[in-house]
Protein backbone atom coordinates (compact mmCIF):
# COMPACT_ATOMS: atom_id res chain seq x y z
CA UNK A 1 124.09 2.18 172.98
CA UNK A 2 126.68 5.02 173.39
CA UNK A 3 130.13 4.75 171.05
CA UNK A 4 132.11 3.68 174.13
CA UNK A 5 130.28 1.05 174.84
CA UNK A 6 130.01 -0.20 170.75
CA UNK A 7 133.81 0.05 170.87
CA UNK A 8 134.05 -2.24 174.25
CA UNK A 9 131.41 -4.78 173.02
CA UNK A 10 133.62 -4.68 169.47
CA UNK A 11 137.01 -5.34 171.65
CA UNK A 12 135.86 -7.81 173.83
CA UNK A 13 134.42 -10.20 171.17
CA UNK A 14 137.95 -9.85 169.20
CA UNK A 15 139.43 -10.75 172.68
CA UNK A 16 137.11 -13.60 173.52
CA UNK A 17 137.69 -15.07 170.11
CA UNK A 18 141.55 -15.67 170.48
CA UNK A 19 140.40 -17.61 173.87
CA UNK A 20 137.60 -19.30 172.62
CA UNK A 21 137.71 -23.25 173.20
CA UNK A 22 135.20 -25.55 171.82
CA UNK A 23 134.33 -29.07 172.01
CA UNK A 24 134.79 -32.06 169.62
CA UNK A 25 130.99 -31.41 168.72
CA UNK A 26 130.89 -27.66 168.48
CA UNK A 27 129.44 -26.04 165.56
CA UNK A 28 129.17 -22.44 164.14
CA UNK A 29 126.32 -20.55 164.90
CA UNK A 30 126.12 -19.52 161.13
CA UNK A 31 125.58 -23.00 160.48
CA UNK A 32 122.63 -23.38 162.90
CA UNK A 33 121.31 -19.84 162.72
CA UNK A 34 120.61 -17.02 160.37
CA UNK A 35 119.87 -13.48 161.11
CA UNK A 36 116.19 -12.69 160.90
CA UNK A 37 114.89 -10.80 157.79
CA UNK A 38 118.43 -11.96 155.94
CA UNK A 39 116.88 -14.03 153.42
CA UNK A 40 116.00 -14.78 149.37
CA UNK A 41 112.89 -13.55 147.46
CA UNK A 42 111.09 -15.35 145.17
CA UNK A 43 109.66 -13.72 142.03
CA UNK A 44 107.97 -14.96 139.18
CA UNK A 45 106.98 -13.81 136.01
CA UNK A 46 105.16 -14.79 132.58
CA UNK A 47 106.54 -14.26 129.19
CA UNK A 48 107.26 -15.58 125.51
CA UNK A 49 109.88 -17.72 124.30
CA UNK A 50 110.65 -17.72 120.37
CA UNK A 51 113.21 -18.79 117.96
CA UNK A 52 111.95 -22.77 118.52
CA UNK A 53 112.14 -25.14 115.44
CA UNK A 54 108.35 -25.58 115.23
CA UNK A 55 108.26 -27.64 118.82
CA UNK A 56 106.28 -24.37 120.17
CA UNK A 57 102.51 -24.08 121.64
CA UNK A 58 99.18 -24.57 120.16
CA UNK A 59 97.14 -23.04 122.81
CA UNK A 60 94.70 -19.55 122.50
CA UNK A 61 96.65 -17.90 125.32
CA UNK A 62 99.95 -17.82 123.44
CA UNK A 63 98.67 -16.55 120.43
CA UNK A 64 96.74 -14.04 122.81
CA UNK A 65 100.03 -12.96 124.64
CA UNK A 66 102.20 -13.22 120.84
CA UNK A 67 98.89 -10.54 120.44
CA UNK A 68 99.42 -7.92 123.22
CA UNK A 69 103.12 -7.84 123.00
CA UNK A 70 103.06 -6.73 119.69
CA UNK A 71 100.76 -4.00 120.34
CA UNK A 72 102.49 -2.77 122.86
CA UNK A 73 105.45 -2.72 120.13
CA UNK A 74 103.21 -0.47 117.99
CA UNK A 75 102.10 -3.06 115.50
CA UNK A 76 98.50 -3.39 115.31
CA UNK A 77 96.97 -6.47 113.97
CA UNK A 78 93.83 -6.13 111.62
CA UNK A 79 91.35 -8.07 113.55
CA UNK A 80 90.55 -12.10 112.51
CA UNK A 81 94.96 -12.11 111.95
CA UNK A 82 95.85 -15.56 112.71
CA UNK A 83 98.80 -16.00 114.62
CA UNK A 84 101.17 -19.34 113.80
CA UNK A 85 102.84 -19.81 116.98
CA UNK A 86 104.65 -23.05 116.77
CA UNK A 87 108.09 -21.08 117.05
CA UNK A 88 106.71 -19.33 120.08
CA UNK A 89 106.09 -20.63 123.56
CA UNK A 90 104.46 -19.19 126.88
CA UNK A 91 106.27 -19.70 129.93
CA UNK A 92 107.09 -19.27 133.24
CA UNK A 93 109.97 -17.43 134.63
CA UNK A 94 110.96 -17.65 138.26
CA UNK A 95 114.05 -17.00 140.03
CA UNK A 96 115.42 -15.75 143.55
CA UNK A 97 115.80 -12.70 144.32
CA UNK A 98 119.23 -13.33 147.31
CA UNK A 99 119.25 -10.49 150.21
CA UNK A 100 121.39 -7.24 150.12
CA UNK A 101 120.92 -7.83 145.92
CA UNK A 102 121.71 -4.15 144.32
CA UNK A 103 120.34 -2.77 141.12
CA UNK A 104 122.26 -3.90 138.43
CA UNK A 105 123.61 -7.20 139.69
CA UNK A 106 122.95 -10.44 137.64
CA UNK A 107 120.75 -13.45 139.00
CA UNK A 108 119.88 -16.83 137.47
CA UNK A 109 116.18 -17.69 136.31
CA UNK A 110 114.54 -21.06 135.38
CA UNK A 111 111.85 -20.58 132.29
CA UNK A 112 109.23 -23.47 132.34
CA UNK A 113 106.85 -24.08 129.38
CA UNK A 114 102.67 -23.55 130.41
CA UNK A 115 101.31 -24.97 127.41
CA UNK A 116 102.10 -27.59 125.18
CA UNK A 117 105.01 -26.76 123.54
CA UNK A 118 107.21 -29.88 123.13
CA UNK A 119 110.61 -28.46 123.54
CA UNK A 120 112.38 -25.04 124.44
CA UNK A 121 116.01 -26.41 123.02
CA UNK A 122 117.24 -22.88 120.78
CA UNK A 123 114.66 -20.35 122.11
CA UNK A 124 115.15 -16.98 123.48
CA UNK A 125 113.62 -15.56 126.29
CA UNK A 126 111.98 -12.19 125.54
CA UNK A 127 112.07 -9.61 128.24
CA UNK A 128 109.96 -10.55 130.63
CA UNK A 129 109.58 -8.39 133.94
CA UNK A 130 109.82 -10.66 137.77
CA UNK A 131 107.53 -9.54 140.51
CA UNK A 132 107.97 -10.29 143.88
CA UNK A 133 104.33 -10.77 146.18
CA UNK A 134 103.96 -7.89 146.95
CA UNK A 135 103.74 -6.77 142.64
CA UNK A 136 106.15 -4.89 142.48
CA UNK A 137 108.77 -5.92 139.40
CA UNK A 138 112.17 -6.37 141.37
CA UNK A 139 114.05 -7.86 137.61
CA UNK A 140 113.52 -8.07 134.48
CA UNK A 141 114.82 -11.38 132.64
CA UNK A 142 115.48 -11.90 128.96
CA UNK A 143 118.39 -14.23 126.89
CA UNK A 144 119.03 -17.54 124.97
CA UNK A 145 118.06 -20.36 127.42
CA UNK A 146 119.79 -23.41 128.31
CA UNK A 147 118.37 -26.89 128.12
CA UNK A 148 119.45 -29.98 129.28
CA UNK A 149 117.10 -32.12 128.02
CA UNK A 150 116.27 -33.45 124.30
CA UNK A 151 113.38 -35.02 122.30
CA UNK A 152 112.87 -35.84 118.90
CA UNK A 153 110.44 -38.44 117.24
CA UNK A 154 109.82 -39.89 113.92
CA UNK A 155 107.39 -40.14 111.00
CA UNK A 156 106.62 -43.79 111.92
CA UNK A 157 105.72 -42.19 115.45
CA UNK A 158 108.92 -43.60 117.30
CA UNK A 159 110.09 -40.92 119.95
CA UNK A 160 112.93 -40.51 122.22
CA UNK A 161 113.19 -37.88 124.89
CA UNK A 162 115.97 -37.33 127.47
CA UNK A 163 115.67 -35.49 130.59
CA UNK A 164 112.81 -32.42 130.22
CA UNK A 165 113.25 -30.31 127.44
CA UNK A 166 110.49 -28.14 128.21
CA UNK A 167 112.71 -26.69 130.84
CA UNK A 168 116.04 -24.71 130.86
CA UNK A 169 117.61 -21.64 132.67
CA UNK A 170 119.49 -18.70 131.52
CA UNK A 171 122.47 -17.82 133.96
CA UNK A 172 122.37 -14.39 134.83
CA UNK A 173 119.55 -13.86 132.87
CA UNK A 174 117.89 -11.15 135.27
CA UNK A 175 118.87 -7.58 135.88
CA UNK A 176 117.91 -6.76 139.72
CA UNK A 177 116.29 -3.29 139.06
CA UNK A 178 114.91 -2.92 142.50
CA UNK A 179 116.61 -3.92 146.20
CA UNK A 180 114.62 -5.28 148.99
CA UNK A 181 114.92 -4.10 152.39
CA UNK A 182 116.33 -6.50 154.99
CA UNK A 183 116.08 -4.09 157.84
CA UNK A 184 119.55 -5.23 158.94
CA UNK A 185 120.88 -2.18 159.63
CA UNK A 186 117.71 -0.34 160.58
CA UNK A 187 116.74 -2.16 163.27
CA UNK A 188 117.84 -1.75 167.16
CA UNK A 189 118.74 -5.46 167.71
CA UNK A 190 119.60 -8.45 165.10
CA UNK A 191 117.46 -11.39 165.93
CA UNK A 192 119.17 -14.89 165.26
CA UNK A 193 116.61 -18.02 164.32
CA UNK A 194 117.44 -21.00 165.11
CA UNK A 195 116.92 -23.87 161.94
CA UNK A 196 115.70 -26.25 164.45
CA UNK A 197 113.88 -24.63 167.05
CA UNK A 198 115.13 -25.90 170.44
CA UNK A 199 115.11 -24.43 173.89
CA UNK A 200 118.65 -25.83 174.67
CA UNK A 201 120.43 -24.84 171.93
CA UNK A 202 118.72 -21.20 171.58
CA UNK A 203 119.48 -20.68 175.74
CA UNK A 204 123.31 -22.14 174.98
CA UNK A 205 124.00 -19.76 171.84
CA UNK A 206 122.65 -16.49 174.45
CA UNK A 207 124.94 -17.85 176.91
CA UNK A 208 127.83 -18.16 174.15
CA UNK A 209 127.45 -14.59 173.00
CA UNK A 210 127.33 -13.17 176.59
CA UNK A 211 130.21 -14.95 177.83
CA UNK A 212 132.33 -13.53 174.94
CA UNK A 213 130.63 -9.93 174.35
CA UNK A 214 129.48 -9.18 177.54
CA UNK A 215 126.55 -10.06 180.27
CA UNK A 216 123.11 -8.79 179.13
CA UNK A 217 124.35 -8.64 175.64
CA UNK A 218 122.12 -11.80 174.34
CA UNK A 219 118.75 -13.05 175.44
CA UNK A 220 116.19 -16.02 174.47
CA UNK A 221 113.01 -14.87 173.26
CA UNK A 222 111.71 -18.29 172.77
CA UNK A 223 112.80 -21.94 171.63
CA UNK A 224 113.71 -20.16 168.14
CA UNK A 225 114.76 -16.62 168.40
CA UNK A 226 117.88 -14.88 170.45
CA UNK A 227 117.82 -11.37 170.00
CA UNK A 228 120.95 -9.32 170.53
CA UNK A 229 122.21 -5.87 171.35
CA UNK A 230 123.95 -4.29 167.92
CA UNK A 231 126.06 -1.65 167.64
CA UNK A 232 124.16 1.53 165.53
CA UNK A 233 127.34 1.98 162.98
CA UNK A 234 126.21 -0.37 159.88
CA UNK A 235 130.25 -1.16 159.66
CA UNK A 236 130.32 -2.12 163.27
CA UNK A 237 127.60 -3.85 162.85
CA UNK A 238 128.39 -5.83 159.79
CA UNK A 239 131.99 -7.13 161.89
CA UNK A 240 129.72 -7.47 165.00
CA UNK A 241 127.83 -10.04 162.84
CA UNK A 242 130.46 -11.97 161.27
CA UNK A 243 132.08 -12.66 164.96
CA UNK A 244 128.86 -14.09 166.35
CA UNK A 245 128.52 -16.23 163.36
CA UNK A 246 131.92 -17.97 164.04
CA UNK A 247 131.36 -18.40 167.59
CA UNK A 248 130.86 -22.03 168.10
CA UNK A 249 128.63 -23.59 170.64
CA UNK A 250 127.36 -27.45 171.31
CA UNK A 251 124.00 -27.96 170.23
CA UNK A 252 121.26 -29.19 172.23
CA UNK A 253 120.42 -33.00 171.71
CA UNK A 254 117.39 -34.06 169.38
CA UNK A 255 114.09 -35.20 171.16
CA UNK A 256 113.98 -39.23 171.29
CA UNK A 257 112.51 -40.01 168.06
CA UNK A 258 112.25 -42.65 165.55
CA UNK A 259 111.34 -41.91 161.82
CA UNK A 260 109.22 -44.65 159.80
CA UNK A 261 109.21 -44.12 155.69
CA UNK A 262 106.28 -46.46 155.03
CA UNK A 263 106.53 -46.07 150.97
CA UNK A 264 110.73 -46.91 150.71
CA UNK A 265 110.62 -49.35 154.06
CA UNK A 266 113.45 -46.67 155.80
CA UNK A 267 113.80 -46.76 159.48
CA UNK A 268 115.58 -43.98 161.34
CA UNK A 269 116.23 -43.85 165.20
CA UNK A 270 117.63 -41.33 167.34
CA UNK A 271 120.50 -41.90 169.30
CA UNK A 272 118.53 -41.02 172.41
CA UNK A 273 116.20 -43.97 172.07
CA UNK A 274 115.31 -46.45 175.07
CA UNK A 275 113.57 -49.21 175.35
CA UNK A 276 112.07 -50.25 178.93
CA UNK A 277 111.78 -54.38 179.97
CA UNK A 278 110.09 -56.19 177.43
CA UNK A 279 110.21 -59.45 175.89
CA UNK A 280 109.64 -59.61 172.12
CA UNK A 281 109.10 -62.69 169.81
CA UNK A 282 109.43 -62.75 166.34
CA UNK A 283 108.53 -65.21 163.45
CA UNK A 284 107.08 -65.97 160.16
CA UNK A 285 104.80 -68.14 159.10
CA UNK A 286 105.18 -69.07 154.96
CA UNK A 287 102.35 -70.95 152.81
CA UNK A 288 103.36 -72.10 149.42
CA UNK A 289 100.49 -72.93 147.05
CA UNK A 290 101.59 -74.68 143.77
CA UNK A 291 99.83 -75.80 140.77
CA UNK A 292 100.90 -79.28 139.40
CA UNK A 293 98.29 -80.25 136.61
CA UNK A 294 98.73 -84.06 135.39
CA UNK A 295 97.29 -85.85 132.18
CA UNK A 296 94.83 -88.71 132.17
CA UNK A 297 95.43 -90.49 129.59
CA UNK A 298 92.62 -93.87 128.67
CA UNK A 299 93.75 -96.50 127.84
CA UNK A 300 93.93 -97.94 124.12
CA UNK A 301 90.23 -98.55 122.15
CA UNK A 302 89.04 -97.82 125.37
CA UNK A 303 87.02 -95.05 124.05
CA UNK A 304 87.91 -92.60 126.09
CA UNK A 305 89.44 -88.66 126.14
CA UNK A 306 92.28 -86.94 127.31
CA UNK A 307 91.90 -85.04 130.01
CA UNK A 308 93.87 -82.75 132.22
CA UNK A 309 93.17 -83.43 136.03
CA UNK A 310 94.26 -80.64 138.48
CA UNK A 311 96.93 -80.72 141.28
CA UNK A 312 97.14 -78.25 144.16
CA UNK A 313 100.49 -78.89 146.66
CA UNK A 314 100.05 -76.86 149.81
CA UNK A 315 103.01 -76.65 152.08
CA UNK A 316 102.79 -74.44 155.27
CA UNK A 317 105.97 -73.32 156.61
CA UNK A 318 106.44 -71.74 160.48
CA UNK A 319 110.18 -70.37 161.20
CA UNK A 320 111.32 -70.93 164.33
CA UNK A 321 109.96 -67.91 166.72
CA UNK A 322 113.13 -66.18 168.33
CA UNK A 323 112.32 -64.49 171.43
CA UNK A 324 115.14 -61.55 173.02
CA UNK A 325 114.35 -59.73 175.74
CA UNK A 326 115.56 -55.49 176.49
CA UNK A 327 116.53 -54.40 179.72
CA UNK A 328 116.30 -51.30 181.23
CA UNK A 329 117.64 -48.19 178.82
CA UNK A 330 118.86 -50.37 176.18
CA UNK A 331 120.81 -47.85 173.47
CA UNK A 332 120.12 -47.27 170.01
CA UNK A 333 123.21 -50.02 169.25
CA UNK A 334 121.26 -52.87 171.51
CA UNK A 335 118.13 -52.25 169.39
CA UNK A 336 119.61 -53.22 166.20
CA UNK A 337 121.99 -55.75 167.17
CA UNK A 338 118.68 -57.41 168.71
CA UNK A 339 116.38 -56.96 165.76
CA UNK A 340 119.13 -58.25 163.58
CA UNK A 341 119.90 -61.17 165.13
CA UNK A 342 115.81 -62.20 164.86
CA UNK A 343 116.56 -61.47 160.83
CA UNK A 344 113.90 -58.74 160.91
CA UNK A 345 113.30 -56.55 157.79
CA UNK A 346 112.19 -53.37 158.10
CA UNK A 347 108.41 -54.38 158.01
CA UNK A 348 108.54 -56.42 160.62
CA UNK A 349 110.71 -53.65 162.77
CA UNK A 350 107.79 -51.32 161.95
CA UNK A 351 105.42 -53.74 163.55
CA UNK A 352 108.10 -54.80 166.71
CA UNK A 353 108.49 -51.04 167.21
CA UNK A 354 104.36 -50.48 167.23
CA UNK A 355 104.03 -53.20 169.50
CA UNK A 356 107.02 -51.81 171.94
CA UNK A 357 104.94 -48.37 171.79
CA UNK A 358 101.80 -49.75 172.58
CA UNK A 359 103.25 -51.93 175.45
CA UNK A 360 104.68 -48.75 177.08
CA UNK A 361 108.16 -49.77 176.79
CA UNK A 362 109.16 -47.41 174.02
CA UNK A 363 110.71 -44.07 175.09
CA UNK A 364 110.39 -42.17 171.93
CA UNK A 365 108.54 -40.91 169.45
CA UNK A 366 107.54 -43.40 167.09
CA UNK A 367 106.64 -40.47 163.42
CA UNK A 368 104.98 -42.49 159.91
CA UNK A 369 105.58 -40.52 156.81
């Protein structure tokens, strides 16, 4: 792409901005897309927490790490040397490492006990170097952690704990000491994936971008990606960027689907639900079972015993079966006005919406999670 034409693609999106008109259910590609290869790192690391008020581990690999550290410090410990680590704790450190992240810049970690340490309220993180999958250490984390949770426990063994105090984070607790590439402004194009892949929306956003930068500018690689023609400057690029993520665009619609949460009873439906002819009928049938014992008592010098004779009430109870009937592309707002009006709960809408799926009436996609 030759400077001219850079500088023309640059104009025309800052002219095709000012004339930009969306609709009432636009929304901005940044919110719906991110750039590929612009994303966080995780990294992870193992190290020692001290300064604890005897709540620390018990466990051989503490001692063992306590062990190495210090010899790496230059203090060698006669062999046999038993270590007391209840001040000391091994955990876990793990943060993420956010793109375009420069030497020298700060970033939160979380440390997370491994052993059996019963609370990390007061310690100190010693350094403790965070490598990314690849092994390589990308920060190195150390300070005084904070912990939101609490314990404590008495001699009579009464305990109280709030929240998780084997848990806490330091903020900015990491020094980034090495930057990972993004390939932003390497690359010849910038690649935009969609959140929720969709072959409507990805073909709208390419027809978005060419109708303000330019035909031939944008094109759909697939139901996910776009990939786009960037200027070669890194500054140009960087502005080129920020336009197309303000350019708004109407999604495409959701597939038909209806979402069943069989452990919390939660039904979701899609606006784009229909239901085809069908009659449904709906009712309960309730048996009580109660125990009423009664006492026989004999009579006077009869010569008898007291004895307790058993009583079983059984009362079977049918509600009145309701029947409704949908007709032809009854909306998401029919549905529930009809299975309310039956007095359904969500188990029984589970079971009318099976039945309407296995009757071939239901157009949508009926998901159990």
């Amino acid at each position: 792409m030759s400077k001219h034409i850079r500088k023309s693609v640059v104009l025309a999106g800052l002219t095709s901005l000012l004339l930009l008109v969306t609709g009432t259910r636009a929304e901005r590609i940044k919110d719906i897309a991110a750039v590929a290869g612009v994303r966080n790192n995780q990294l992870i690391g193992f190290g020692l927490v001290g300064g604890l008020n005897l709540s620390g581990d018990k466990t051989r690999f503490t001692s063992q790490t306590l062990r190495n550290m210090m010899l790496q410090l230059g203090i060698n410990l006669p062999p046999g040397t038993n270590l007391n680590t209840k001040n000391v704790a091994a955990v876990s450190v793990h943060a993420e490492l956010p793109p375009f992240a420069k030497p020298g810049q700060l970033i939160d970690v979380t440390v997370a006990s491994l052993g059996d340490a019963k609370s990390l309220r007061g310690g100190s993180l010693l350094m403790t170097p965070l490598r990314g999958a690849d092994g390589q250490v990308y920060a190195l984390a150390q300070g005084n952690l904070v912990v939101g949770g609490l314990s404590a426990s008495g001699q009579d063994g009464s305990k109280i704990t709030i929240n998780i105090p084997s848990a806490g984070r330091i903020p900015s607790g990491a020094t980034v000491e090495r930057a990972v590439s993004t390939g932003f402004a390497e690359s010849a194009n910038l690649v935009l994936n969609l959140h929720t892949p969709d072959f409507t929306t990805a073909n709208r956003l390419a027809e978005a971008i060419n109708r303000s930068f330019g035909t031939g500018i944008a094109r759909p690689l697939d139901g996910s990606s776009i990939q786009i023609a960037a200027p070669g400057d890194p500054s140009q690029r960087v502005s080129f960027t920020a336009m197309i993520e303000n350019l708004e665009i109407n999604p495409g619609d959701a597939p038909a689907k209806i979402i069943v949460n069989s452990r919390t009873g939660t039904v979701v439906i899609s606006s784009h639900v229909r239901v085809q002819p069908a009659a449904v009928s709906h009712g309960n049938l309730t048996v009580t079972i109660s125990e009423k014992p009664q006492v026989s008592q004999p009579q006077p010098f009869a010569g008898g015993n007291t004895a307790i004779v058993p009583r079983t009430d059984i009362a079977v109870q049918e509600e009145g079966n309701r029947m409704f009937v949908f007709s032809p592309g009854v909306s998401l707002d029919e549905i529930v006005k009809a299975v309310n009006r039956v007095g359904a709960a969500p188990s029984d809408l589970v079971a009318i919406l099976e039945a309407l799926r296995s009757a071939g009436a239901l157009r949508a996609e009926l998901v159990v999670i």
